[in-house]
C-alpha atoms as a PDB file:
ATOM      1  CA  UNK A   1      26.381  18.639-109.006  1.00  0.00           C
ATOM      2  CA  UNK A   2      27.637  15.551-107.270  1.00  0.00           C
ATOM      3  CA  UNK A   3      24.855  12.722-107.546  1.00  0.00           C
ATOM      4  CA  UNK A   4      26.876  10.430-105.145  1.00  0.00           C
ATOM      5  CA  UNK A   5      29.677   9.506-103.413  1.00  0.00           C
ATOM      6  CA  UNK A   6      31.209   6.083-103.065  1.00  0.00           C
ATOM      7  CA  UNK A   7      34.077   5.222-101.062  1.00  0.00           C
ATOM      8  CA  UNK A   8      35.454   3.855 -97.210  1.00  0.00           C
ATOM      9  CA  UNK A   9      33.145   4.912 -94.496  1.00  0.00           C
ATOM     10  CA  UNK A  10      35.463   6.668 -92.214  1.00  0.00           C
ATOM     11  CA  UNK A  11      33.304   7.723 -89.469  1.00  0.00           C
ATOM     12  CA  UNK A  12      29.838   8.191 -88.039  1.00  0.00           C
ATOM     13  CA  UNK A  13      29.112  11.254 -86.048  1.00  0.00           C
ATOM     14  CA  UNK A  14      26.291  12.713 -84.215  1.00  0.00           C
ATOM     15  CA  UNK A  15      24.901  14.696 -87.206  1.00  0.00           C
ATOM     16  CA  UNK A  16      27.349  13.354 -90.499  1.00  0.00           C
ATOM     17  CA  UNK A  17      29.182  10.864 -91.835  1.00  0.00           C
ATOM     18  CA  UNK A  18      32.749  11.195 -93.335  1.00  0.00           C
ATOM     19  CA  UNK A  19      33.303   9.141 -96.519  1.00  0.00           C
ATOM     20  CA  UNK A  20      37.363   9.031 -97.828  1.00  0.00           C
ATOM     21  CA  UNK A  21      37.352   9.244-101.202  1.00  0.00           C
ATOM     22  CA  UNK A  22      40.840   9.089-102.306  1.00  0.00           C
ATOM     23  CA  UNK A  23      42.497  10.343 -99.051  1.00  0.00           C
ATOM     24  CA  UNK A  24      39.742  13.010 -99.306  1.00  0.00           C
ATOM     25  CA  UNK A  25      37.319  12.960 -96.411  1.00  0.00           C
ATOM     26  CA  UNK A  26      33.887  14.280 -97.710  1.00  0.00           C
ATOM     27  CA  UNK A  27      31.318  15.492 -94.577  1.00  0.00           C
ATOM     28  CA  UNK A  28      28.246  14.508 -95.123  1.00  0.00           C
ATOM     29  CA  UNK A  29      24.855  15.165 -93.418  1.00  0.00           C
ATOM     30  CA  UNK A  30      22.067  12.539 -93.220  1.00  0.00           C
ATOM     31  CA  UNK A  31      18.806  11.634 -91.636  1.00  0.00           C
ATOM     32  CA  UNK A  32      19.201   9.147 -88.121  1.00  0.00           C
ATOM     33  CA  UNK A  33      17.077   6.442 -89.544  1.00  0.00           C
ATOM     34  CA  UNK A  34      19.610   6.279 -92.481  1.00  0.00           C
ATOM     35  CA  UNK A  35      22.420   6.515 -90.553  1.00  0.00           C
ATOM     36  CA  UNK A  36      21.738   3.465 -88.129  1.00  0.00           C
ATOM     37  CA  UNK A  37      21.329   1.413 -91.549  1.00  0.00           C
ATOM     38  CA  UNK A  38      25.058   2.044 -92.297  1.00  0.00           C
ATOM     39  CA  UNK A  39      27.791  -0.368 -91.762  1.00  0.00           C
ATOM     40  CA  UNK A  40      31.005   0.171 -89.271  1.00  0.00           C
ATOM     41  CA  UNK A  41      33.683   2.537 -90.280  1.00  0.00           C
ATOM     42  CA  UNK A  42      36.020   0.786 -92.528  1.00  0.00           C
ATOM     43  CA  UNK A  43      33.589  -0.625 -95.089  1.00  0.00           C
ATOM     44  CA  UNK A  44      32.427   1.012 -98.726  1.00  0.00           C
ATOM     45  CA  UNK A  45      29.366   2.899 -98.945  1.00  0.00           C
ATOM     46  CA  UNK A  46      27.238   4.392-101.852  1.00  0.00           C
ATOM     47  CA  UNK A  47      25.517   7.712-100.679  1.00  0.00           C
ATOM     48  CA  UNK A  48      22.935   9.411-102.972  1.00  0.00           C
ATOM     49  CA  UNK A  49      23.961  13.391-102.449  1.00  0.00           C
ATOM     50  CA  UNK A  50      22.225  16.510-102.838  1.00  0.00           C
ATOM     51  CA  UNK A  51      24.696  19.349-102.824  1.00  0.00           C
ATOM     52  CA  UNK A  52      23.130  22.552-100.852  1.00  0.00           C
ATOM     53  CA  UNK A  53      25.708  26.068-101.960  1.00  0.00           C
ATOM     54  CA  UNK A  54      25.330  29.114 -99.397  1.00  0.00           C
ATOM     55  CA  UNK A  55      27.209  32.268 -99.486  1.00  0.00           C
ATOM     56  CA  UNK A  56      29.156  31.117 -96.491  1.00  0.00           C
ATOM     57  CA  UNK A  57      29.071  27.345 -96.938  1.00  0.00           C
ATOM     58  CA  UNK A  58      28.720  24.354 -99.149  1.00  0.00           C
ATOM     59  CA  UNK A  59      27.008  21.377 -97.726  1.00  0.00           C
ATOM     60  CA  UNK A  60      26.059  17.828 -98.888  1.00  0.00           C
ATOM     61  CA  UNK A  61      23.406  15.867 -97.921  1.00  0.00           C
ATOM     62  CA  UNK A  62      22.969  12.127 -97.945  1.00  0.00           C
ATOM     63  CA  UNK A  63      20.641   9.370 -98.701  1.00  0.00           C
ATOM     64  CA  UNK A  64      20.658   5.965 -98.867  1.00  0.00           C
ATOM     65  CA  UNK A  65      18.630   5.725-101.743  1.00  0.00           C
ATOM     66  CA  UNK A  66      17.439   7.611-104.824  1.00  0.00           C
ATOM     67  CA  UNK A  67      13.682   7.650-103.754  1.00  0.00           C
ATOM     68  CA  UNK A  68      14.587   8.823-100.271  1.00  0.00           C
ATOM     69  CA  UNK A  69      16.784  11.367-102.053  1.00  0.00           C
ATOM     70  CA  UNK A  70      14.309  12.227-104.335  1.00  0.00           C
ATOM     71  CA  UNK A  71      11.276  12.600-101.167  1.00  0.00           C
ATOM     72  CA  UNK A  72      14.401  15.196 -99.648  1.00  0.00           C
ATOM     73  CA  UNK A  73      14.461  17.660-102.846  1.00  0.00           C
ATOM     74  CA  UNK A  74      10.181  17.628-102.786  1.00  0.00           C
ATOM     75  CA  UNK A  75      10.485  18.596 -98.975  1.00  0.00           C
ATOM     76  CA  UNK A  76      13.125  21.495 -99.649  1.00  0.00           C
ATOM     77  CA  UNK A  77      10.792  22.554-102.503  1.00  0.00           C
ATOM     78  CA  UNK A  78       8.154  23.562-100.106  1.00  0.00           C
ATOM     79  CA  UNK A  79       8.484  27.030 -99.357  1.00  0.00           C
ATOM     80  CA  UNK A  80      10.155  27.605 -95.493  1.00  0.00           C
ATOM     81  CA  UNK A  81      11.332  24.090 -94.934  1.00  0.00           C
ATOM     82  CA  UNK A  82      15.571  24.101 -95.474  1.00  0.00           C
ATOM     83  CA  UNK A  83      17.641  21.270 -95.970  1.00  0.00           C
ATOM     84  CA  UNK A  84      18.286  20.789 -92.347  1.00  0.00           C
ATOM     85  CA  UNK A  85      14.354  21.054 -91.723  1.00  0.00           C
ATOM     86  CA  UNK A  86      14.158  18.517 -94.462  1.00  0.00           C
ATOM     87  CA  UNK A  87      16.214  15.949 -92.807  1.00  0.00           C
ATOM     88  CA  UNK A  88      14.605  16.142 -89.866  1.00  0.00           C
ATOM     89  CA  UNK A  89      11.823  15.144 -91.016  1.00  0.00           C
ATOM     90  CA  UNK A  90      13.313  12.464 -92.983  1.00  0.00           C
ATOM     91  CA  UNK A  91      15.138  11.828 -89.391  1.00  0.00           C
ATOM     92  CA  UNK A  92      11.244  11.137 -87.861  1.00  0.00           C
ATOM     93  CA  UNK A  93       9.437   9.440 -90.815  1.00  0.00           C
ATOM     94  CA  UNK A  94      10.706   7.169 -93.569  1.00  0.00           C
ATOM     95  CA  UNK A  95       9.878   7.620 -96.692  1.00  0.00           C
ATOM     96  CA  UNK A  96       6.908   5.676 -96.336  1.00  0.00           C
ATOM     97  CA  UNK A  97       5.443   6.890 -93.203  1.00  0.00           C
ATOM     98  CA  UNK A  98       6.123  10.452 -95.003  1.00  0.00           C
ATOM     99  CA  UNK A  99       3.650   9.770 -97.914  1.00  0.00           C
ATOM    100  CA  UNK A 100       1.167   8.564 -95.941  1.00  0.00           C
ATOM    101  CA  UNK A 101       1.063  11.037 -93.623  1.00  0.00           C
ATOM    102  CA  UNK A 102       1.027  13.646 -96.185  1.00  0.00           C
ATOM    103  CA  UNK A 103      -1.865  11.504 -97.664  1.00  0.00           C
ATOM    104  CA  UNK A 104      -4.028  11.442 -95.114  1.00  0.00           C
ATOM    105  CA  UNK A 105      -3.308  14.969 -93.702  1.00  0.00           C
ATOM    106  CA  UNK A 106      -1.648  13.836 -90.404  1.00  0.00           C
ATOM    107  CA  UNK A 107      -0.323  17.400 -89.235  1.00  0.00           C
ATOM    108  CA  UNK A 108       0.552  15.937 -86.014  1.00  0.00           C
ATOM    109  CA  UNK A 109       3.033  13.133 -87.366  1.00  0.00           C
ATOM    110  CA  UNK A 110       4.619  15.754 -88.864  1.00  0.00           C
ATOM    111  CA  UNK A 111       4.949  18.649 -87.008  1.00  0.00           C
ATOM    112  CA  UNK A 112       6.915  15.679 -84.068  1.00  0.00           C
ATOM    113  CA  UNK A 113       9.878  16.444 -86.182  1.00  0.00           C
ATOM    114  CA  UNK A 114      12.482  18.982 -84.601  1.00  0.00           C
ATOM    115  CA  UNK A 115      11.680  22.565 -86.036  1.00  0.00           C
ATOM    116  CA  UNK A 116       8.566  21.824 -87.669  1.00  0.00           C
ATOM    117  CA  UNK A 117       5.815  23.658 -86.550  1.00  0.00           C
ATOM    118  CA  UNK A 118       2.219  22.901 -87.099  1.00  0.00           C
ATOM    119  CA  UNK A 119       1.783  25.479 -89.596  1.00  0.00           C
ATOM    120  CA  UNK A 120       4.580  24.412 -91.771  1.00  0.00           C
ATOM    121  CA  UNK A 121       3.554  20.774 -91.202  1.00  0.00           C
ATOM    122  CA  UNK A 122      -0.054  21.811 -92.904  1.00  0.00           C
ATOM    123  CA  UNK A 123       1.834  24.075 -95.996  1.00  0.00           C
ATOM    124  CA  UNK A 124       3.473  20.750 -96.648  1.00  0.00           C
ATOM    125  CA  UNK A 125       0.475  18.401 -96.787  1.00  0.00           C
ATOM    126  CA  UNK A 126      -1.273  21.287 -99.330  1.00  0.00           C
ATOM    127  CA  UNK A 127       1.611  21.632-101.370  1.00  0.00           C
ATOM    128  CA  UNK A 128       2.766  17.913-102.010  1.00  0.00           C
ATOM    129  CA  UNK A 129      -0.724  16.026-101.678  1.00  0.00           C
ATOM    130  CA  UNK A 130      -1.038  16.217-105.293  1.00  0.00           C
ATOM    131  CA  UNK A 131       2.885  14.724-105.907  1.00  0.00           C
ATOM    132  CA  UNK A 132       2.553  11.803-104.052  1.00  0.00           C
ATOM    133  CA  UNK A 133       0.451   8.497-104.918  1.00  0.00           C
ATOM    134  CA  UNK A 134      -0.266   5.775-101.697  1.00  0.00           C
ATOM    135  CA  UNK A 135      -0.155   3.499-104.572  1.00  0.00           C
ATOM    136  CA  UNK A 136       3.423   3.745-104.261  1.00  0.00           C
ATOM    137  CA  UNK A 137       3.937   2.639-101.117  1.00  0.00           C
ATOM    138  CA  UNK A 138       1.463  -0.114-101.437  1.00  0.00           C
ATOM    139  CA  UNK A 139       2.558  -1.540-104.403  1.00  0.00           C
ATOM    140  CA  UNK A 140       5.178  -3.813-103.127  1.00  0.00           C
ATOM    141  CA  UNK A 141       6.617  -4.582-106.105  1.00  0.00           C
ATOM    142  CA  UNK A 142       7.629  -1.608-108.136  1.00  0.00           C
ATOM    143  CA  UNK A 143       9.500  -3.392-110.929  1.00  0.00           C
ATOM    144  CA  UNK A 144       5.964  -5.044-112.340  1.00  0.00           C
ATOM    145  CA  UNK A 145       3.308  -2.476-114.170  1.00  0.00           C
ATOM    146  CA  UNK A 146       0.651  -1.488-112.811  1.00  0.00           C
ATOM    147  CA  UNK A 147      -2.694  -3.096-114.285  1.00  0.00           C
ATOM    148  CA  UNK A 148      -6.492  -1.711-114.045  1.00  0.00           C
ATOM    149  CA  UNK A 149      -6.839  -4.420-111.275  1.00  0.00           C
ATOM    150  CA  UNK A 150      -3.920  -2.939-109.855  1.00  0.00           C
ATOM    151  CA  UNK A 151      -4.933   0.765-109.245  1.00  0.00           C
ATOM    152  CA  UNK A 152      -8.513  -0.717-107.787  1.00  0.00           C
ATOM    153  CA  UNK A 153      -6.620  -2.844-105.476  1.00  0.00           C
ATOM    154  CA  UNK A 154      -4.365   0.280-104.626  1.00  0.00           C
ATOM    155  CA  UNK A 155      -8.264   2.152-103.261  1.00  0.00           C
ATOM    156  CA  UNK A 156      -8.807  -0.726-101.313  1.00  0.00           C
ATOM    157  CA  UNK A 157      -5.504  -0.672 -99.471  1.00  0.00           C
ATOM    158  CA  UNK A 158      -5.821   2.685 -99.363  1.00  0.00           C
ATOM    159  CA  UNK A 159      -9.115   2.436 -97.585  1.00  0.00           C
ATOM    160  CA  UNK A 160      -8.080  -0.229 -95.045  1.00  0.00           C
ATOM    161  CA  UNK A 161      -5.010   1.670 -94.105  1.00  0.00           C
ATOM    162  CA  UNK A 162      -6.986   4.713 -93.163  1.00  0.00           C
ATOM    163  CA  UNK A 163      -9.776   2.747 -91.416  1.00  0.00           C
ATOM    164  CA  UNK A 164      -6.914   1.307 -89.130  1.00  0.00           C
ATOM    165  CA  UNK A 165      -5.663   4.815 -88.529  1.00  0.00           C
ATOM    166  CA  UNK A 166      -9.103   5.788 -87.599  1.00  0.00           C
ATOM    167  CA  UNK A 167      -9.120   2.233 -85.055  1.00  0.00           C
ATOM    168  CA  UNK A 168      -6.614   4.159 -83.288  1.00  0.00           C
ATOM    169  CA  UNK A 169      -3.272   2.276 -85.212  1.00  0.00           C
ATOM    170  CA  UNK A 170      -0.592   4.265 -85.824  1.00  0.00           C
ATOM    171  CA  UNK A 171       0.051   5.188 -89.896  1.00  0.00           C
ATOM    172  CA  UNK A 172       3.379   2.928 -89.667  1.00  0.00           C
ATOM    173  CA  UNK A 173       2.241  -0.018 -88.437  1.00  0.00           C
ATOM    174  CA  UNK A 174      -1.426   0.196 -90.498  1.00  0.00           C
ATOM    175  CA  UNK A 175       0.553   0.266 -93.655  1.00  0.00           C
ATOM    176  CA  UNK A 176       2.951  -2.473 -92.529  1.00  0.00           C
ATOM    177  CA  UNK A 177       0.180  -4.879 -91.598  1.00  0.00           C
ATOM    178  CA  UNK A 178      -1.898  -3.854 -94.775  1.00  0.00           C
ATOM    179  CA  UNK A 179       1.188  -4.821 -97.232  1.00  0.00           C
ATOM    180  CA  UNK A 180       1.460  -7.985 -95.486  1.00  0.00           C
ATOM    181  CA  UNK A 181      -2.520  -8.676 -95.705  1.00  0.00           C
ATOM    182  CA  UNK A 182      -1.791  -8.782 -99.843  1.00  0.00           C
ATOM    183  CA  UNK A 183      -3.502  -7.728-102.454  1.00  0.00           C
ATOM    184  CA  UNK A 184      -7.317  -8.531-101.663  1.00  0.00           C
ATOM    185  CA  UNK A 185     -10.158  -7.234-103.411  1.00  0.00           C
ATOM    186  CA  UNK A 186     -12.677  -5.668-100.408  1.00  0.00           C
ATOM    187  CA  UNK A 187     -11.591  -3.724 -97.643  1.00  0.00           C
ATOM    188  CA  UNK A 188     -13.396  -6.365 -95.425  1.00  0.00           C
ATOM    189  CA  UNK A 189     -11.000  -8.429 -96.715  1.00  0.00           C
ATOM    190  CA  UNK A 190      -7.648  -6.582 -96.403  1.00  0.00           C
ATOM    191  CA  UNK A 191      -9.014  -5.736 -92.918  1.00  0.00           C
ATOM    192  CA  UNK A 192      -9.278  -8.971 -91.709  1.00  0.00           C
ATOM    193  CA  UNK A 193      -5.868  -9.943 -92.547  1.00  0.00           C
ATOM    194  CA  UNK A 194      -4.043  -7.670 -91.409  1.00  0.00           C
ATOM    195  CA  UNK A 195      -5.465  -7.238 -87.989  1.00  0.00           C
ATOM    196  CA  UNK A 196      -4.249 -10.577 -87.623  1.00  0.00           C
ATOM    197  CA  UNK A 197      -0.803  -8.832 -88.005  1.00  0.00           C
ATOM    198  CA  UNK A 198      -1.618  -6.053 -85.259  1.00  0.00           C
ATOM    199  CA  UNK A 199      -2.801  -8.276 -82.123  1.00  0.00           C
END
């Protein structure tokens, strides 16, 4: 299993990247949004890897990070998505937007990635809704524990988040504005602010 790869960026291409590692160019296939976070050829890169073995080919896919990589190996888990549907996905959402959608049962978010179909998009949301926690994603800080006051704040972020969504916001920019409203304790509250972020 290779967990990562570090080494020179050599190139960028329309699906990959090609890392040199020792004179020895590794191919490497990763989601767009990842991709346009990269530097220019030339500089040194650290690429979490998942290593996918077929009969007729070996391929590794790559992530920026370990929770991205970590969201990749839960999407391949669900029965009929492959590693390529995987990264598409990952190529339509981040992270982020992925949880939440997947949260709050958005089939249509979902199914906009290439070769995800409706059905597949709604296999997904059953089978993952009960790994994922929108607590995550709202917690800004992940370093500090969680406290009781924490997990009741989480609800009420949860709640304004999905009453934005319901306003007609997308999921992206409801959970942008709601992390930047802070950690209030009604969803009045949490509202308020971070409409002020939407207008």
């Amino acid at each position: 299993m290779i967990s990562y790869i570090r080494g020179e960026l050599a190139a960028i291409e329309k699906e990959k990247v090609v890392v040199d590692v020792g004179g020895v160019g590794y191919g490497i296939y990763m989601p767009e949004q990842s991709m346009g976070l990269l530097p220019s050829p030339g500089h040194e890169v650290k690429i979490h890897t998942y290593l996918n073995v077929r009969e007729d080919a070996m391929q590794l896919f790559g992530f920026l990070t370990k929770e991205e990589l970590e969201i990749f190996k839960m999407l391949i888990g669900v029965s009929g998505i492959g590693p390529k549907g995987g990264l598409n996905i990952l190529s339509s959402l981040s992270g982020d937007e992925l949880r939440f959608a997947v949260l709050s049962g958005d089939v249509k978010a979902i199914s906009k990635a290439p070769g995800i179909g409706k059905k597949t998009a709604e296999k997904l949301i059953i089978e993952l809704k009960d790994k994922l926690d929108i607590e995550d994603i709202l917690h800004t800080d992940k370093e500090e524990p969680r406290t009781a006051l924490d997990s009741g704040t989480g609800e009420v972020q949860t709640e304004a988040v999905q009453a934005l969504v319901a306003l007609g916001y997308g999921s992206a920019e409801s959970l942008r504005a709601v992390k930047k409203a802070g950690e209030l304790t009604t969803v009045e509250a949490v509202l308020k602010e971070a409409l002020k972020y939407l207008f």
